[in-house]
Protein backbone atom coordinates (compact mmCIF):
# COMPACT_ATOMS: atom_id res chain seq x y z
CA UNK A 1 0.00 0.00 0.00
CA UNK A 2 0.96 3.80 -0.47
CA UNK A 3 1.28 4.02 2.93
CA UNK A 4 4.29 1.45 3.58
CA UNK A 5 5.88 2.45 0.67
CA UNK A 6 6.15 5.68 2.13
CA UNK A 7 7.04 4.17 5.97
CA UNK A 8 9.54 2.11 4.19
CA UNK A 9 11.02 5.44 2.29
CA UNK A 10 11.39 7.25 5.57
CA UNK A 11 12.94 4.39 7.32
CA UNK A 12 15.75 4.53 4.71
CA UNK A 13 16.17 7.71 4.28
CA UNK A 14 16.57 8.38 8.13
CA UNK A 15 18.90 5.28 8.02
CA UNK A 16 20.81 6.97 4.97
CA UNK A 17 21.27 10.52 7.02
CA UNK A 18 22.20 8.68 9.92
CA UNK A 19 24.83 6.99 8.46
CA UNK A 20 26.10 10.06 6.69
CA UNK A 21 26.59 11.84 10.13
CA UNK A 22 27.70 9.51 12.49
CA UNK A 23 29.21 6.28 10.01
CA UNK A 24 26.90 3.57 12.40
CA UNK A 25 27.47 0.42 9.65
CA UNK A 26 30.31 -0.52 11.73
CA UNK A 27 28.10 -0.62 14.80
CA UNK A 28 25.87 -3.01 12.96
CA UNK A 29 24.76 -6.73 13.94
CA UNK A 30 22.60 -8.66 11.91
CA UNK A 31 21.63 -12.07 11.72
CA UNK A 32 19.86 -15.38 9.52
CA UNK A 33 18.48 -18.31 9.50
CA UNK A 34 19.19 -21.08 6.66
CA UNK A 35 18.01 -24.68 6.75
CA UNK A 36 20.60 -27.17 5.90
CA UNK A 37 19.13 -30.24 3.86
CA UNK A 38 21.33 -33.56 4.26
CA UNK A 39 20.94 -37.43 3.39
CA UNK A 40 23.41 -39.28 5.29
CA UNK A 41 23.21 -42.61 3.10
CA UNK A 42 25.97 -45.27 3.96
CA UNK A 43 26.90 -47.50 1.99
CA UNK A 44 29.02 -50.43 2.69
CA UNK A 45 31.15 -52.88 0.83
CA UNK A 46 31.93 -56.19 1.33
CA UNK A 47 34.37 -58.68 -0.34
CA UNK A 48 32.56 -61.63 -0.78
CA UNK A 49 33.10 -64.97 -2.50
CA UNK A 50 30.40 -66.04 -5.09
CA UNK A 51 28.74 -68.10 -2.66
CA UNK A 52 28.18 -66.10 0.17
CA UNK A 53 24.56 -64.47 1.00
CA UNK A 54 24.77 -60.76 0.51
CA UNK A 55 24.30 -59.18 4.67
CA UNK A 56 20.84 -57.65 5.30
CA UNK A 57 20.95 -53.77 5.51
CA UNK A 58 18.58 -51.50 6.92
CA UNK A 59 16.20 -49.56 4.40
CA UNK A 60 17.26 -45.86 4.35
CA UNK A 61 15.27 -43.39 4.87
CA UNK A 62 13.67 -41.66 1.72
CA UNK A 63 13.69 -38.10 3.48
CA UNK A 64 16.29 -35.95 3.67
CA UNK A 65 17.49 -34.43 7.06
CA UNK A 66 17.73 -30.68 7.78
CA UNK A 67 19.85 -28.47 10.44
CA UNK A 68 18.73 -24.82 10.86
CA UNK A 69 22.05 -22.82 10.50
CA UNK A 70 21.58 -19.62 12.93
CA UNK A 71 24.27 -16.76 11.68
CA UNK A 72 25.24 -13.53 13.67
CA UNK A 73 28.20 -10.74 11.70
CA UNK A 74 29.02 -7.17 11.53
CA UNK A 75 30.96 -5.88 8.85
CA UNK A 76 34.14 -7.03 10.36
CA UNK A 77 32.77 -10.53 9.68
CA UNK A 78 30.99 -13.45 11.58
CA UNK A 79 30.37 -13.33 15.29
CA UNK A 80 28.79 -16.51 15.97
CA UNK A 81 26.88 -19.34 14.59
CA UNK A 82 24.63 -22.11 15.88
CA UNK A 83 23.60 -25.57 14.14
CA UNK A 84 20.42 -26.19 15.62
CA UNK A 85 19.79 -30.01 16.46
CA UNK A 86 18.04 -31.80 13.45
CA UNK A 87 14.14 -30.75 12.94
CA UNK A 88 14.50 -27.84 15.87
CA UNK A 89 13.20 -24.48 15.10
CA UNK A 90 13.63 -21.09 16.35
CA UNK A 91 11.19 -20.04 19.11
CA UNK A 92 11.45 -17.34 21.02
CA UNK A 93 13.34 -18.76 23.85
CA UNK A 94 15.54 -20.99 21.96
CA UNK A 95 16.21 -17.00 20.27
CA UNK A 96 16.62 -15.29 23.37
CA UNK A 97 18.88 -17.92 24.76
CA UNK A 98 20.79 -17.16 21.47
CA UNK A 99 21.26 -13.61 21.79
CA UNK A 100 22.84 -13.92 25.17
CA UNK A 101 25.57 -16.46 23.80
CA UNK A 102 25.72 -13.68 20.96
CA UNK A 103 26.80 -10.95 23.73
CA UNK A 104 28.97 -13.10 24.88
CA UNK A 105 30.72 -13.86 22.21
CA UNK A 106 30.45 -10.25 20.62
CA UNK A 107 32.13 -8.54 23.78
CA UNK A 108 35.20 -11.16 22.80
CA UNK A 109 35.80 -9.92 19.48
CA UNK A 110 34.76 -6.85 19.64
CA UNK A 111 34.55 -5.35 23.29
CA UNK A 112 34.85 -1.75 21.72
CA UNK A 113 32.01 -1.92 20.01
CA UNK A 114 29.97 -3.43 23.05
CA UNK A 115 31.08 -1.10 25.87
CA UNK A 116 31.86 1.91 24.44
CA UNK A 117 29.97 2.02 20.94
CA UNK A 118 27.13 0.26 21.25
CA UNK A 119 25.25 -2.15 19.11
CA UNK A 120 22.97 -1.54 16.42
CA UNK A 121 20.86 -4.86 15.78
CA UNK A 122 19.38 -5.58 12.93
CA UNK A 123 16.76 -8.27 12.42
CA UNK A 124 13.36 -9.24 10.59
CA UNK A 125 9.87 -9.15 11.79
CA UNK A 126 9.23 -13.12 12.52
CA UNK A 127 7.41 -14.02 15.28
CA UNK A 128 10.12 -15.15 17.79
CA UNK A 129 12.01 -11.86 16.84
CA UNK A 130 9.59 -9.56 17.63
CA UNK A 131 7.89 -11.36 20.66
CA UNK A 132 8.14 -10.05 24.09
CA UNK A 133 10.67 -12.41 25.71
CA UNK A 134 12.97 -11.12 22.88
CA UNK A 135 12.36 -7.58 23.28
CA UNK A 136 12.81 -7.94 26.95
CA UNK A 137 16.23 -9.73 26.36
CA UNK A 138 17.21 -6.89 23.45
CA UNK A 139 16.53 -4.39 26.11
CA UNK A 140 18.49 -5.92 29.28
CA UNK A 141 21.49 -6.15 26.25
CA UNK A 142 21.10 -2.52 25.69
CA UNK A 143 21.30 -2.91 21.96
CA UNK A 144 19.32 -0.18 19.56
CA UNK A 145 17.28 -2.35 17.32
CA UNK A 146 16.36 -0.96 14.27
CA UNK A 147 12.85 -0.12 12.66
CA UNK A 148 11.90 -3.28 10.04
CA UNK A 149 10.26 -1.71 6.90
CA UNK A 150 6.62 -3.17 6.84
């Protein structure tokens, strides 16, 4: 609609001034999520002679594992990642939990930017982002999260 076009406009254009007065890119964490698809088939081999029974293997299974990858960077590079156990998704705990191995691993690389610059967070509008446990945990970080264009 006309009128998130223009939300959207004004979210980018105060993103564009800000950055042309006080250079906050490098202040900037931002984060994904990717799902990893795998098939761990195994095949064996065995010498045998011409007379010996082939050994009885389990079926495999026709579907295809998947890992969500979880990825945290700045401009400097990549912070932290997480390989979620196979078929676990992000909730908002499981995210919250997250962001407070995030900090931790943030004021390691980078203290500067966590104690005396501050971090600018950057993340989409899914549910587990923008739910209250999350906000709650963004706020107790002290990090400036910014606006997500509708």
């Amino acid at each position: 609609s006309e009128t998130n076009k223009l939300q959207r406009l004004t979210i980018c254009l105060s993103l564009l001034s800000r950055h042309n007065s006080e250079l906050f890119f490098d202040r900037m964490l931002t984060c994904d999520e990717k799902w990893i698809m795998y098939c761990n088939n195994k095949r064996s081999y065995h010498w045998l002679s011409s007379n010996d029974p082939l050994p009885l293997t389990a079926k495999p299974s026709i579907h295809q594992q998947k890992n969500l990858l979880c990825v945290w960077w700045t401009t400097s590079g990549i912070v932290h990642f997480e390989l979620l156990p196979s078929g676990q998704t992000i909730t908002a705990e499981v995210y919250s939990a997250q962001l407070n191995r995030v900090s931790i691993a943030l004021s390691q690389k980078h203290p500067a930017l966590v104690n005396r610059k501050g971090v600018v967070f950057h993340q989409d509008n899914a549910r587990p982002h923008t739910a209250r446990i999350t906000q709650e945990t963004l706020a107790r970080l002290q990090w400036e999260v910014l606006p997500h264009p509708p």
